[in-house]
Protein backbone atom coordinates (compact mmCIF):
# COMPACT_ATOMS: atom_id res chain seq x y z
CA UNK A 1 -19.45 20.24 38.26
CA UNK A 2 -21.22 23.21 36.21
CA UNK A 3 -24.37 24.62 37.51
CA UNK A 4 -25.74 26.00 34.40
CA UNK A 5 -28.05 24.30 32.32
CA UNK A 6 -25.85 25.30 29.68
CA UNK A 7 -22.91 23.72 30.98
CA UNK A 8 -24.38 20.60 31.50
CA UNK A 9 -25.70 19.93 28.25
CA UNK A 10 -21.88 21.35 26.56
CA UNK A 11 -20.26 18.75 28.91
CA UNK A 12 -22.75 15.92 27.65
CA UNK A 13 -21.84 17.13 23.61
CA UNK A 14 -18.45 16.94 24.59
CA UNK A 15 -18.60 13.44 26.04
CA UNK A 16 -20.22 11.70 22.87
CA UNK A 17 -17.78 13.80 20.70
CA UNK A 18 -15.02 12.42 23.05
CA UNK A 19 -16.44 8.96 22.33
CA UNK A 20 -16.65 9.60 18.62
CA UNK A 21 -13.21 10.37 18.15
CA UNK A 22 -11.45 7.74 20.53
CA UNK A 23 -12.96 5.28 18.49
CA UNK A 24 -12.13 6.85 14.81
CA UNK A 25 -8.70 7.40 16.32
CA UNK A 26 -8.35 3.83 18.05
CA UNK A 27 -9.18 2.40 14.04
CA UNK A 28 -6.03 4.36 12.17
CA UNK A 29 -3.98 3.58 15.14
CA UNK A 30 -4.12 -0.16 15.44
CA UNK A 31 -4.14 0.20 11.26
CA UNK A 32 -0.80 1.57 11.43
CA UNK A 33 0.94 -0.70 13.78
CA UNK A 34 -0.63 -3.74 11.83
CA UNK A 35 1.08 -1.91 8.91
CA UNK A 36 4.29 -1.24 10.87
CA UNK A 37 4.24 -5.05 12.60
CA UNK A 38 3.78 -6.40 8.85
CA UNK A 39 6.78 -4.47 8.16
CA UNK A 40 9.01 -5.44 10.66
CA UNK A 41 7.98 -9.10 9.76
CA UNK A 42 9.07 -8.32 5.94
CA UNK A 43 5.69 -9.66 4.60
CA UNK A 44 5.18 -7.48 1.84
CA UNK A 45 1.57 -8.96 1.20
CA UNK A 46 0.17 -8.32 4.24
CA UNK A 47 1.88 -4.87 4.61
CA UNK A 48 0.24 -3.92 1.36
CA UNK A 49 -3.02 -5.20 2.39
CA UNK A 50 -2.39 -3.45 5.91
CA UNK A 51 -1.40 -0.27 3.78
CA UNK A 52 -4.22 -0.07 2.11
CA UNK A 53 -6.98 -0.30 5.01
CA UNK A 54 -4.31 2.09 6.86
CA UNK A 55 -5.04 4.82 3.89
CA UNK A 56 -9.10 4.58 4.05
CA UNK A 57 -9.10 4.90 7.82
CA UNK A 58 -7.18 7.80 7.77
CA UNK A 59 -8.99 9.03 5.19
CA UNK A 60 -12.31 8.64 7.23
CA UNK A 61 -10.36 10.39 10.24
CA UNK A 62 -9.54 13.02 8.33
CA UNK A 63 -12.93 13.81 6.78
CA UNK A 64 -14.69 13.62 10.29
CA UNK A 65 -12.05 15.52 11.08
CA UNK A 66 -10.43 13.77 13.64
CA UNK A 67 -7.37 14.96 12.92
CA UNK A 68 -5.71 17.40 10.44
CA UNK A 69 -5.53 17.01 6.59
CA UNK A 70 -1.43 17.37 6.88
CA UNK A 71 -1.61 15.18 9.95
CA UNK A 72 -3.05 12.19 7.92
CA UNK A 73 -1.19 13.29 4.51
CA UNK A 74 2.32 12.56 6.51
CA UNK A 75 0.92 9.49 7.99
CA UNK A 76 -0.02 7.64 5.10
CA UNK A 77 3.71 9.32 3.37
CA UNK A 78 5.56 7.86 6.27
CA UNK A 79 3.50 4.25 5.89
CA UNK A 80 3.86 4.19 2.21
CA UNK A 81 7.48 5.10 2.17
CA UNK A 82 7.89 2.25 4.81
CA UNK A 83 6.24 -0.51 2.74
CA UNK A 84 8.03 1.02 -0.65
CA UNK A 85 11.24 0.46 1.04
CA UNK A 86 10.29 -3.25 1.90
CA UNK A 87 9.35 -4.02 -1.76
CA UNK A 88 12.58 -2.62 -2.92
CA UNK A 89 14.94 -4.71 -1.04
């Protein structure tokens, strides 16, 4: 446990940022697998749909910056290219 004042109050900042993020990150994650189990089903409706809401939530990671701008950019490439293939075949 820290002693300093300091310390205590950078521990509680660190905890609500810690809180922050798991839930930002907990939203693009279950986006993507709702995308990816869409996918696997080979319902192209609902994997555009899922697509879609995937794309704004890692937008909204990104610009809280949850995670990195190339992070997300490959993401929603890897997503897209999924549900592109599905519509092609």
């Amino acid at each position: 446990m820290p002693i300093k004042e300091s310390a205590k109050k950078y521990m509680r900042v660190t905890d609500r940022k810690t809180t922050k993020n798991k839930k930002v990150r907990g939203t693009y994650r279950s986006a993507i697998k709702k995308t990816r189990e869409a996918v696997a089903q080979k319902d192209l409706a609902k994997a555009t749909e899922w697509l879609k809401k995937t794309i704004k939530t890692l937008d909204k990671a990104i610009e809280k910056k949850v995670i990195k701008k190339n992070t997300g950019a490959r993401y929603k490439s890897r997503i897209n290219k999924m549900v592109k293939n599905l519509s092609q075949k």
